[in-house]
N, C-alpha and C. Protein backbone atom coordinates (compact mmCIF):
# COMPACT_ATOMS: atom_id res chain seq x y z
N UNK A 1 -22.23 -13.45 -15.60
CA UNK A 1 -21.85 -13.95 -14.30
C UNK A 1 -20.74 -13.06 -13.74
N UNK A 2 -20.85 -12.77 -12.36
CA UNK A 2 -20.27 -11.79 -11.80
C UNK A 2 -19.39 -12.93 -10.78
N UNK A 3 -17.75 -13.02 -10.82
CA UNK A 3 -17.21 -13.57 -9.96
C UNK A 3 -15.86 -12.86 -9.46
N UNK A 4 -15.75 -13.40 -8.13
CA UNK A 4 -15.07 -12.21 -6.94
C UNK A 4 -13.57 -13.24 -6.80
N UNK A 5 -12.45 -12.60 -7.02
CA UNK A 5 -11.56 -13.65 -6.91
C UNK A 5 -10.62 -13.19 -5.81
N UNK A 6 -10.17 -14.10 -4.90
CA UNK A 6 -9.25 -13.80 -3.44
C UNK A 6 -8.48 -13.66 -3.60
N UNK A 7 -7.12 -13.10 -2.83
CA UNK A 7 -5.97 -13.53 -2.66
C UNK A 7 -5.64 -13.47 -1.22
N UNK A 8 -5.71 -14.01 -0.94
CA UNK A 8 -6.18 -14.09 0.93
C UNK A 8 -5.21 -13.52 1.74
N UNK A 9 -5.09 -12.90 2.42
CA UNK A 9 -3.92 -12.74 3.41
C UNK A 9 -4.09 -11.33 4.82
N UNK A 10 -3.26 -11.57 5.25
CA UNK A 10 -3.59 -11.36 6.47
C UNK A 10 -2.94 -9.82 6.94
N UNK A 11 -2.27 -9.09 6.19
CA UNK A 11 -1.81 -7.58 6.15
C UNK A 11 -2.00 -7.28 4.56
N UNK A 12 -2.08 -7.66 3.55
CA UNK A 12 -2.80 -7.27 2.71
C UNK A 12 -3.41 -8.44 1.31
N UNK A 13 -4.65 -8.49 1.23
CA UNK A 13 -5.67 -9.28 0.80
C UNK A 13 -6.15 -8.76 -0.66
N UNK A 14 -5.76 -9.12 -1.71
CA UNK A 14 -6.16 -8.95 -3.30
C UNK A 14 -7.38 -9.37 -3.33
N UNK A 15 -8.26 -8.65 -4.25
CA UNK A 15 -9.39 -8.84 -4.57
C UNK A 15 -9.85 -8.35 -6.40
N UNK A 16 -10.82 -8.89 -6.92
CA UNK A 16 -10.78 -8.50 -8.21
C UNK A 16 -12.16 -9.59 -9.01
N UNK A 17 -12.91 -7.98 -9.36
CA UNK A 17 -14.20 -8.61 -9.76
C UNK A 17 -14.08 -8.76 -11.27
N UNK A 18 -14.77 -9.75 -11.78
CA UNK A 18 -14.81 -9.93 -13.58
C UNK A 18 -15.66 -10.41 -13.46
N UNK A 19 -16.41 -9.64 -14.63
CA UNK A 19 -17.59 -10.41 -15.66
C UNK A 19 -16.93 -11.61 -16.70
N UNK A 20 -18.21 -12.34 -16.32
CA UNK A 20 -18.01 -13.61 -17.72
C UNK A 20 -18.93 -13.70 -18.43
N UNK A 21 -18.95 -13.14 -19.49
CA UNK A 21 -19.62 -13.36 -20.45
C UNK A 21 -19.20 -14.51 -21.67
N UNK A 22 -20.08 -14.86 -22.73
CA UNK A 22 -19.85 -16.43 -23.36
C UNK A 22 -18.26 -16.27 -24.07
N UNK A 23 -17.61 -15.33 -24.48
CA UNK A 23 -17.04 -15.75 -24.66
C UNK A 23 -15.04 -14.75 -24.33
N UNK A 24 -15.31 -13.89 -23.47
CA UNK A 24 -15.02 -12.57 -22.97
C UNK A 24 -14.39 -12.82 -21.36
N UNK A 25 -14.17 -12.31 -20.73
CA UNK A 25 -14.09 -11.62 -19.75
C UNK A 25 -13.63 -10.15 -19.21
N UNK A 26 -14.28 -9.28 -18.17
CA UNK A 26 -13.83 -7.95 -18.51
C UNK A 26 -13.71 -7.71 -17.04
N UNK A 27 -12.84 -6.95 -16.50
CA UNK A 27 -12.32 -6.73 -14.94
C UNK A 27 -13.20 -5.52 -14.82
N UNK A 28 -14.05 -5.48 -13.59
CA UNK A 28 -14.65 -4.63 -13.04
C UNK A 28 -13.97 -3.92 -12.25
N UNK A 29 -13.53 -4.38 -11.14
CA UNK A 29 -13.07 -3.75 -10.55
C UNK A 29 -12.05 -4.81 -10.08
N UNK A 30 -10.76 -3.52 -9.20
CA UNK A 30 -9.68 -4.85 -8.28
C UNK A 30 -8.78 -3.64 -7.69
N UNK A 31 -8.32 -4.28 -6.70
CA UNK A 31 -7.79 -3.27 -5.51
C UNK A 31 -7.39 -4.71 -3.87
N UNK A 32 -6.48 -3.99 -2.99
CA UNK A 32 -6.11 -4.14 -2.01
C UNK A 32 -7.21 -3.69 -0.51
N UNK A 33 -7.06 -4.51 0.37
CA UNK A 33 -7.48 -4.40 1.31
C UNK A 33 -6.25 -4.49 2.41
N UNK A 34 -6.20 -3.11 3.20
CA UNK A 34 -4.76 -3.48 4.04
C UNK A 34 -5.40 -3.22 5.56
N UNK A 35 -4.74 -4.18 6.41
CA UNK A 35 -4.68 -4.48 7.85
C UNK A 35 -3.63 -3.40 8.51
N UNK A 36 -4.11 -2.94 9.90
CA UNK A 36 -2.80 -2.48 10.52
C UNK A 36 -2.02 -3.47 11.41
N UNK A 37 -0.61 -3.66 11.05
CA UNK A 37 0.32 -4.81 11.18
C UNK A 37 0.10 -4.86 12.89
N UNK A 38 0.15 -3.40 13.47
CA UNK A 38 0.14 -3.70 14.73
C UNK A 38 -1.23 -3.79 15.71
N UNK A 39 -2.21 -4.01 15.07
CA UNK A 39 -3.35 -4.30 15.57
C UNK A 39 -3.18 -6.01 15.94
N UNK A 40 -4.00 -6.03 17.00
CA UNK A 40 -4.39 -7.24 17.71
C UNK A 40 -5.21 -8.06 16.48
N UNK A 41 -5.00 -9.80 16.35
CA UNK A 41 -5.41 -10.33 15.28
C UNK A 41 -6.96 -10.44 15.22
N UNK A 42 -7.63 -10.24 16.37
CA UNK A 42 -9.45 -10.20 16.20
C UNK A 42 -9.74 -8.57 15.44
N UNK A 43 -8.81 -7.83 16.01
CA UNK A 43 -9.24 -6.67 14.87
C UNK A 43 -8.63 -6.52 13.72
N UNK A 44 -7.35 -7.00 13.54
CA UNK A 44 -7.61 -7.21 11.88
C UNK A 44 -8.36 -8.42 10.94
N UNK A 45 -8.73 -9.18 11.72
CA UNK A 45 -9.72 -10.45 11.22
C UNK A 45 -10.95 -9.56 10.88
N UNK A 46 -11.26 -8.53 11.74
CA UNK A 46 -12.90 -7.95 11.69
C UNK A 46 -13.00 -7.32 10.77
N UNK A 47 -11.47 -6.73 10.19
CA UNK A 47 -11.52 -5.43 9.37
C UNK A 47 -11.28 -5.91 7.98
N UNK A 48 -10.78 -7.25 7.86
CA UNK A 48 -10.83 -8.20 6.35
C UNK A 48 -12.12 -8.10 6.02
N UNK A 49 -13.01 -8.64 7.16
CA UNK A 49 -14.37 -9.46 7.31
C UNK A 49 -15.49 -7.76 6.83
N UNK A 50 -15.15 -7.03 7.12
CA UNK A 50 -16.14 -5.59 7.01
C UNK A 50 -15.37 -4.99 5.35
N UNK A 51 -14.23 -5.25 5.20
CA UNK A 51 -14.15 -5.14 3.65
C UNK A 51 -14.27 -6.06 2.43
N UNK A 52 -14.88 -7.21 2.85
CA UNK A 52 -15.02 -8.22 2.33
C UNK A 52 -16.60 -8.08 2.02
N UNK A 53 -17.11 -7.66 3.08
CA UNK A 53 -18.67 -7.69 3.57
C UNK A 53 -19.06 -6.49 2.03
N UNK A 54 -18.13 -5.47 2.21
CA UNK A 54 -18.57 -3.86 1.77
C UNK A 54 -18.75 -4.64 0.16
N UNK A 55 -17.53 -5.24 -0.92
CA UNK A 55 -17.55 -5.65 -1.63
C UNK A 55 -18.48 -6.78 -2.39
N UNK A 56 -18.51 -7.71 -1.43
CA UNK A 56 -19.93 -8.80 -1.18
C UNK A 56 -21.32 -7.59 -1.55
N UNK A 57 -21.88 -6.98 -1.24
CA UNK A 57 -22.72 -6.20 -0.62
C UNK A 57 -23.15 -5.12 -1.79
N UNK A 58 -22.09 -4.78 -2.56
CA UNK A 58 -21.82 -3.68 -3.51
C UNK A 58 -22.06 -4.34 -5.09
N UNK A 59 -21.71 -5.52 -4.80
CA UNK A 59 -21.25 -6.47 -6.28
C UNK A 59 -21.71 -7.43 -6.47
N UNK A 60 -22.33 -7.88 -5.28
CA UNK A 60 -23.11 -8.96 -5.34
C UNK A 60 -22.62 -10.68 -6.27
N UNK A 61 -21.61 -11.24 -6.62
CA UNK A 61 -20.72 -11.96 -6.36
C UNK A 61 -21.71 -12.85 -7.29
N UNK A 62 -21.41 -13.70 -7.99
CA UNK A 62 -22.35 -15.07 -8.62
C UNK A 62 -21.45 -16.09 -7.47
N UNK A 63 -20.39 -16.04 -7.68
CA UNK A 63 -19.04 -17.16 -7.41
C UNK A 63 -17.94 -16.21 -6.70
N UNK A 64 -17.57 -17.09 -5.46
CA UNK A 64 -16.09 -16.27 -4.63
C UNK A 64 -15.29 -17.02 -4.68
N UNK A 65 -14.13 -16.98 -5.34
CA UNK A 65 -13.27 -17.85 -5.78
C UNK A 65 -11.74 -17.33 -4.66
N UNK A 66 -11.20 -18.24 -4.26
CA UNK A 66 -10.25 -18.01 -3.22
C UNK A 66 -9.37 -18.82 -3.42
N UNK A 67 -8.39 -17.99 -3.20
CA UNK A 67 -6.81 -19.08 -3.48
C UNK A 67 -6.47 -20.04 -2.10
N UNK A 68 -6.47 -21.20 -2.41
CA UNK A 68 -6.07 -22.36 -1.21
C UNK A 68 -4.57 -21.23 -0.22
N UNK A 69 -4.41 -22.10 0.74
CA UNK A 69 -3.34 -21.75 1.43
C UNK A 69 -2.20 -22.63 0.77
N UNK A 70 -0.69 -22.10 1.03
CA UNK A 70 0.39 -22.88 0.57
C UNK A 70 1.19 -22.58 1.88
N UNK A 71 1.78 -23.73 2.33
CA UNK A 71 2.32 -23.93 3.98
C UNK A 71 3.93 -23.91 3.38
N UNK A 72 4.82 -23.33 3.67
CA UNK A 72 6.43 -23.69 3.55
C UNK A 72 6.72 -23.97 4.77
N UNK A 73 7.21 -25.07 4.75
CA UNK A 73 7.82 -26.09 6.08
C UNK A 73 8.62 -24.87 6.60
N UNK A 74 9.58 -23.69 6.05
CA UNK A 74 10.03 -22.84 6.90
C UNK A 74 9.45 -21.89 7.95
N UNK A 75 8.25 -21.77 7.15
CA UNK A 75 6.93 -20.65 7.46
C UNK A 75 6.25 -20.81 8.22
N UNK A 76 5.81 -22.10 9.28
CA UNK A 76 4.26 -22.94 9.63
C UNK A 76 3.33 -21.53 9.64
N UNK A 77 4.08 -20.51 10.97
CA UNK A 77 3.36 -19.23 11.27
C UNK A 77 2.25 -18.75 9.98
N UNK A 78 3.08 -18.43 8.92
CA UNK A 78 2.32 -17.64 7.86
C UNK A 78 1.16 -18.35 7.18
N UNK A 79 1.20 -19.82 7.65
CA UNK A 79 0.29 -20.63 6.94
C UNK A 79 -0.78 -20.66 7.53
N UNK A 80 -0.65 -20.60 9.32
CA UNK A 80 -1.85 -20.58 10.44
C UNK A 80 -2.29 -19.04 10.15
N UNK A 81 -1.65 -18.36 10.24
CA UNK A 81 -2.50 -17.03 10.26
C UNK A 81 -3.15 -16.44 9.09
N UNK A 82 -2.18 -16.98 7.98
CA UNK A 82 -3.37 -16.58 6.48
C UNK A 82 -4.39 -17.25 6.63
N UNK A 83 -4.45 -18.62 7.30
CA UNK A 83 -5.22 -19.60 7.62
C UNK A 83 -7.10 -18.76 8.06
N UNK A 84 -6.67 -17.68 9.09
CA UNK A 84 -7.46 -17.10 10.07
C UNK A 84 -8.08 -15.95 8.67
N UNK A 85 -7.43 -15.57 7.98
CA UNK A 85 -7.68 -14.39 6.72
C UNK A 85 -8.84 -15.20 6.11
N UNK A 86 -8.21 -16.50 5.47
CA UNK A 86 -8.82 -17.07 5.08
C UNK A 86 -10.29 -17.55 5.25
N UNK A 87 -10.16 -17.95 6.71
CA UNK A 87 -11.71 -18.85 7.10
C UNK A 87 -12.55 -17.45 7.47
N UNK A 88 -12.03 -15.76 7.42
CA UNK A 88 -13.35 -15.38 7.70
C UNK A 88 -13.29 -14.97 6.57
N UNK A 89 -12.99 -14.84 5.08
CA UNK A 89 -13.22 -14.73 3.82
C UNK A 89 -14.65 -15.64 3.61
N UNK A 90 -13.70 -16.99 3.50
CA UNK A 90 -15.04 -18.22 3.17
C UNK A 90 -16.04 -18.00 3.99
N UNK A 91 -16.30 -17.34 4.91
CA UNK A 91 -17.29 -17.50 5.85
C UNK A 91 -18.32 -16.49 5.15
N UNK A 92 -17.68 -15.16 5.06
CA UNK A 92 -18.41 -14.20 4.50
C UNK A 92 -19.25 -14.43 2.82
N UNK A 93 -18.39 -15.26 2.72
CA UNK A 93 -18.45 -15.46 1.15
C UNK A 93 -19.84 -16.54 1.18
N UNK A 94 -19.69 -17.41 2.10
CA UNK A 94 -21.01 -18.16 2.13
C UNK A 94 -22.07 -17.86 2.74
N UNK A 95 -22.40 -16.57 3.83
CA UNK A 95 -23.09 -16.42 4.38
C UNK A 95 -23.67 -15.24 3.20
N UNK A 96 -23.04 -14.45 2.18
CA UNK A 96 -23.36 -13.66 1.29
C UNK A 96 -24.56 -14.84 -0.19
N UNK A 97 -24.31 -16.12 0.24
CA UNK A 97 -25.09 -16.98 -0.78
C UNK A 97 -24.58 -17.08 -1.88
N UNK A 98 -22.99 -16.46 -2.01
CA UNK A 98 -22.44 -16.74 -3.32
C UNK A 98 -22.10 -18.31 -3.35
N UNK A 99 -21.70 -18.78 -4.72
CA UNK A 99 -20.85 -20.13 -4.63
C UNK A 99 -19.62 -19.56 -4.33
N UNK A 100 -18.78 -20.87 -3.42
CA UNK A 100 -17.80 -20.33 -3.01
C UNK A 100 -16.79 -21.26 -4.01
N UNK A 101 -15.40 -21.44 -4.84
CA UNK A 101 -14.86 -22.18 -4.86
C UNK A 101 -13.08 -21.89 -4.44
N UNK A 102 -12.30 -22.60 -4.04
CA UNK A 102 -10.80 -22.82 -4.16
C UNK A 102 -10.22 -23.02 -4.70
N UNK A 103 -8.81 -22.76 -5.28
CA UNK A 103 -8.09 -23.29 -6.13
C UNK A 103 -6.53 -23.23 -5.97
N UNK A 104 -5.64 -24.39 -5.97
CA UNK A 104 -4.28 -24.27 -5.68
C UNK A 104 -3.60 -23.45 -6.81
N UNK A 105 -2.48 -22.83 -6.17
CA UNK A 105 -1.43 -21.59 -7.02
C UNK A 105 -0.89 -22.09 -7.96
N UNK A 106 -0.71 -23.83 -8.35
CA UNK A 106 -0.31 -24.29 -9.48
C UNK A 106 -1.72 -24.02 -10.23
N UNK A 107 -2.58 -24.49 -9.80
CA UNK A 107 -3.81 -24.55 -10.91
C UNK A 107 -4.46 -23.44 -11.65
N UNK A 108 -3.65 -22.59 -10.28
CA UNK A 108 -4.25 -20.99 -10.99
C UNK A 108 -3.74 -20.73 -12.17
N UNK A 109 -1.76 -20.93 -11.84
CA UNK A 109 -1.13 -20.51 -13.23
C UNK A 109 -1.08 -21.25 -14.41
N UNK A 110 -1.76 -22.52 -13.80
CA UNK A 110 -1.85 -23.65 -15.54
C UNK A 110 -2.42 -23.38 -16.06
N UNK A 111 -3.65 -22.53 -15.56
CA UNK A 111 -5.14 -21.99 -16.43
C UNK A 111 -4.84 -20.81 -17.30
N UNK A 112 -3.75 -20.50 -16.30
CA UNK A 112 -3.51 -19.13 -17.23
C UNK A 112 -2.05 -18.55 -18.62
N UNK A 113 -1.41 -19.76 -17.89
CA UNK A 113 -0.56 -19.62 -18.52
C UNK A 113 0.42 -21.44 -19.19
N UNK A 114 -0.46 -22.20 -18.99
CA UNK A 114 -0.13 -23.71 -19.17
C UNK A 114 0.89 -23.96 -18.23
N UNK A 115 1.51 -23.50 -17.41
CA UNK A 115 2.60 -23.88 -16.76
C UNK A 115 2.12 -23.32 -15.08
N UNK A 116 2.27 -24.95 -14.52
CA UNK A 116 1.96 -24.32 -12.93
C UNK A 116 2.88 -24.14 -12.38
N UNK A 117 3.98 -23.47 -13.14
CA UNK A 117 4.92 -22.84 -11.88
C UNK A 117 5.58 -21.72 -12.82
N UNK A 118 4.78 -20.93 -13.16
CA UNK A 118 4.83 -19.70 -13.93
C UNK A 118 5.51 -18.57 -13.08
N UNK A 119 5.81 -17.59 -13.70
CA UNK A 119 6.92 -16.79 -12.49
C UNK A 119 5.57 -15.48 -12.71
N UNK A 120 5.99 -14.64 -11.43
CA UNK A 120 5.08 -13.76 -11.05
C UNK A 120 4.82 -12.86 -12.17
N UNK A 121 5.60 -12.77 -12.99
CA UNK A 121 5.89 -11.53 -14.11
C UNK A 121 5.40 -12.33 -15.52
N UNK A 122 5.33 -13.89 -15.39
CA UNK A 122 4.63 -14.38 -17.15
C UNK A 122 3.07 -14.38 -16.29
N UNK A 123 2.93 -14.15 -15.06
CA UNK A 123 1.42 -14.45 -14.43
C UNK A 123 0.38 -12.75 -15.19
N UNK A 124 1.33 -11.83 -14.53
CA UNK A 124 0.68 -10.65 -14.74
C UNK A 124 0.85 -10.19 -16.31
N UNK A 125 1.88 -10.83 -17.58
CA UNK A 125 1.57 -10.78 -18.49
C UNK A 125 0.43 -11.41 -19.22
N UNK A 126 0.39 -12.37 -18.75
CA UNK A 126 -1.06 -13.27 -18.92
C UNK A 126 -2.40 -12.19 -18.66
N UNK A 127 -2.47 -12.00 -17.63
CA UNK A 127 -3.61 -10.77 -16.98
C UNK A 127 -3.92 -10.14 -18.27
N UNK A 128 -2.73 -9.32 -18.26
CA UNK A 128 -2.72 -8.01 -18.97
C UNK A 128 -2.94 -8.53 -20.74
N UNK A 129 -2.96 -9.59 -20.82
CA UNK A 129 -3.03 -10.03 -22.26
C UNK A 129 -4.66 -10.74 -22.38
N UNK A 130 -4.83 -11.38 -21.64
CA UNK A 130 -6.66 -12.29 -21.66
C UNK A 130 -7.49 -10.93 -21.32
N UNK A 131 -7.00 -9.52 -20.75
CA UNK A 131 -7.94 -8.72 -20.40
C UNK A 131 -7.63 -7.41 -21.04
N UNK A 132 -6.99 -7.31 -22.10
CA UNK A 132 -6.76 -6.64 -23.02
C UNK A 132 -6.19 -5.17 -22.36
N UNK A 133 -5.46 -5.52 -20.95
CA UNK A 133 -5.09 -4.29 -19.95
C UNK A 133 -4.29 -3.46 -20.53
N UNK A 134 -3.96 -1.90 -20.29
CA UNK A 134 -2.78 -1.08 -20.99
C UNK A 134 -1.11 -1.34 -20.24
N UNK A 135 -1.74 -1.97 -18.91
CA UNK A 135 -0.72 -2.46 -18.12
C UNK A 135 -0.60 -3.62 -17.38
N UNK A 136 0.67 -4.24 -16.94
CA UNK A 136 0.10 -5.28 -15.94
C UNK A 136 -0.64 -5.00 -14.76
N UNK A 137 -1.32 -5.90 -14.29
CA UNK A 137 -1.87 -5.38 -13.19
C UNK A 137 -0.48 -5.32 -11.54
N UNK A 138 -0.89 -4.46 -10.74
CA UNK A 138 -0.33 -4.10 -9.87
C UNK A 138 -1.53 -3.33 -8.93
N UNK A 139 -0.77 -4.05 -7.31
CA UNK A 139 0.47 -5.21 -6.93
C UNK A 139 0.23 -6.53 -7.26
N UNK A 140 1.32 -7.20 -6.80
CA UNK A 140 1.21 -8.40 -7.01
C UNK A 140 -0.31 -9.33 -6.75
N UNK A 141 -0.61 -8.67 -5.33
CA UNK A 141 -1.95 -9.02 -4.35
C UNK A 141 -3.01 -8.86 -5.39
N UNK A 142 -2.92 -7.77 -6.18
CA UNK A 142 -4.14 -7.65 -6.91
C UNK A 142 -4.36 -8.85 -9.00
N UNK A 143 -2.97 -8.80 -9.32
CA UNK A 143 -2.58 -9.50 -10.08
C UNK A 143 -3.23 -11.07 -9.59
N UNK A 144 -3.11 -11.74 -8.32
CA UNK A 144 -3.21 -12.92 -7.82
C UNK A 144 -4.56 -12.97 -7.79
N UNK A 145 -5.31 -11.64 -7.55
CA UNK A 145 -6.60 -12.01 -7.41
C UNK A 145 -7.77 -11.98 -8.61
N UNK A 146 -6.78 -11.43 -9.48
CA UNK A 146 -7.38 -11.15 -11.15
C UNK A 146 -7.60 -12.79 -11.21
N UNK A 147 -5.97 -13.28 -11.20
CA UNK A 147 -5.81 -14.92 -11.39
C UNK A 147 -6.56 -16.11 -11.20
N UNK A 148 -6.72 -15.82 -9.82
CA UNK A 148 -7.84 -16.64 -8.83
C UNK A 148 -9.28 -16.67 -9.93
N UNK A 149 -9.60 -15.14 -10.03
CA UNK A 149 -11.16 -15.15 -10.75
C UNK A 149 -11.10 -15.43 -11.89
N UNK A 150 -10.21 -15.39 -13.32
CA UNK A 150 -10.15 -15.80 -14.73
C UNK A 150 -9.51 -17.52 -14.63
N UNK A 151 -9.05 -17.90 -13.52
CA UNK A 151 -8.91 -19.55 -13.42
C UNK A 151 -10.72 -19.93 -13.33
N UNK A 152 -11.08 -19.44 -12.35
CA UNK A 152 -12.47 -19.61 -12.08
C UNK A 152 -13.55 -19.53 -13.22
N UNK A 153 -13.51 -18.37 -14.01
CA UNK A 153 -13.90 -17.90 -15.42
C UNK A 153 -13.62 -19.00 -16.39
N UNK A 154 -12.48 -19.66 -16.51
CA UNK A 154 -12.04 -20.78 -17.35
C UNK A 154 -12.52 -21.92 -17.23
N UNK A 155 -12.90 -22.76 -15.78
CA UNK A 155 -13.32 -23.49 -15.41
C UNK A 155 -15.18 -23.50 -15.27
N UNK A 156 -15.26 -22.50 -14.85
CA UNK A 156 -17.30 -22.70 -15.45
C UNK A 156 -17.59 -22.61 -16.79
N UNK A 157 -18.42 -23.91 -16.85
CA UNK A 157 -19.03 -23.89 -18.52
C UNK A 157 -19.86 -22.99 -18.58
N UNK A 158 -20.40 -22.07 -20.09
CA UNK A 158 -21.42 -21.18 -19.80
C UNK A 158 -22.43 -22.05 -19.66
N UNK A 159 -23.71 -20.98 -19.29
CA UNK A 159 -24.82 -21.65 -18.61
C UNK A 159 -25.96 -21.12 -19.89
N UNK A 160 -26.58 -22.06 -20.87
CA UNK A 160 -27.41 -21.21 -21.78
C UNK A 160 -28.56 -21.83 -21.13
N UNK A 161 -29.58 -20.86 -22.04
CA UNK A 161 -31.24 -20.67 -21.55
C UNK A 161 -31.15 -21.85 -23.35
N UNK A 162 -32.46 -22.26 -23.19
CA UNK A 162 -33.19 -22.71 -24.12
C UNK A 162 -34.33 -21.95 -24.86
N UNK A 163 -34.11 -21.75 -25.87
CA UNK A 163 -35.03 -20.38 -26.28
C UNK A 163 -36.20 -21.45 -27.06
N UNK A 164 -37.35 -21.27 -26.68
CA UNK A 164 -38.66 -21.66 -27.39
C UNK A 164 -39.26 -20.69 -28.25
């Protein structure tokens, strides 16, 4: 099973593919997608949506796993506009026929590290330890999106055939 994990955002968007196998997981690929800050927001919405598409398209996705939004009462702004990152992610993600699922930033790091309020640096040791990496992963964006997909990986039961 091939699953695509988010980190949604709106000047730069983590992404990061892993195989799941029964009892394994192995990072295919993972990398950044960056917006120009001073572009108008329909063209950086288009340009998430066409690197989202390229990846969808290339990798073909079992499951698109995407990190929920988190609103800080200081922030509203950053919450509406990741908001906009967000809904043309899911959009792409369902019109591609993958399963799509969500998951909150506590749930990500309980999966990964028993504690949902794990600090950014026991998150990417985690990474670098379930995926047998030579390093942590970097940036952060891409670390989050490893996260997103091995929470996801943790949470599907495997799927066996019945052999006759």
């Amino acid at each position: 099973m091939i699953l695509l994990g988010i980190d949604p955002g709106l000047q730069v968007c983590g992404y990061a593919l892993v195989k799941k196998e029964l009892l394994r997981q192995t990072l295919i690929e993972a990398g950044v997608f960056r917006t120009d800050g001073k572009a108008a927001l329909e063209e950086r919405l288009n340009q998430i949506a066409e690197d989202i598409q390229t990846v969808l398209a290339a990798h073909k996705p079992d499951v698109v796993a995407v990190e929920q939004l988190y609103a800080h009462y200081k922030h509203p702004r950053t919450a509406i506009l990741m908001g906009h990152a967000r809904g043309v992610i899911l959009q792409r993600a369902a019109q591609s026929g993958a399963t799509v699922r969500s998951y909150s930033a506590t749930r990500i790091k309980k999966s990964l590290t028993g504690n949902g309020h794990a600090s950014k640096g026991q998150m990417q040791r985690a990474i670098q330890t379930v995926l047998d990496l030579p390093s942590v992963p970097e940036p952060p964006d891409v670390a989050d999106a490893i996260a997103v997909a091995l929470c996801c990986a943790n949470e599907r039961k495997p799927q066996y055939q019945s052999v006759k």
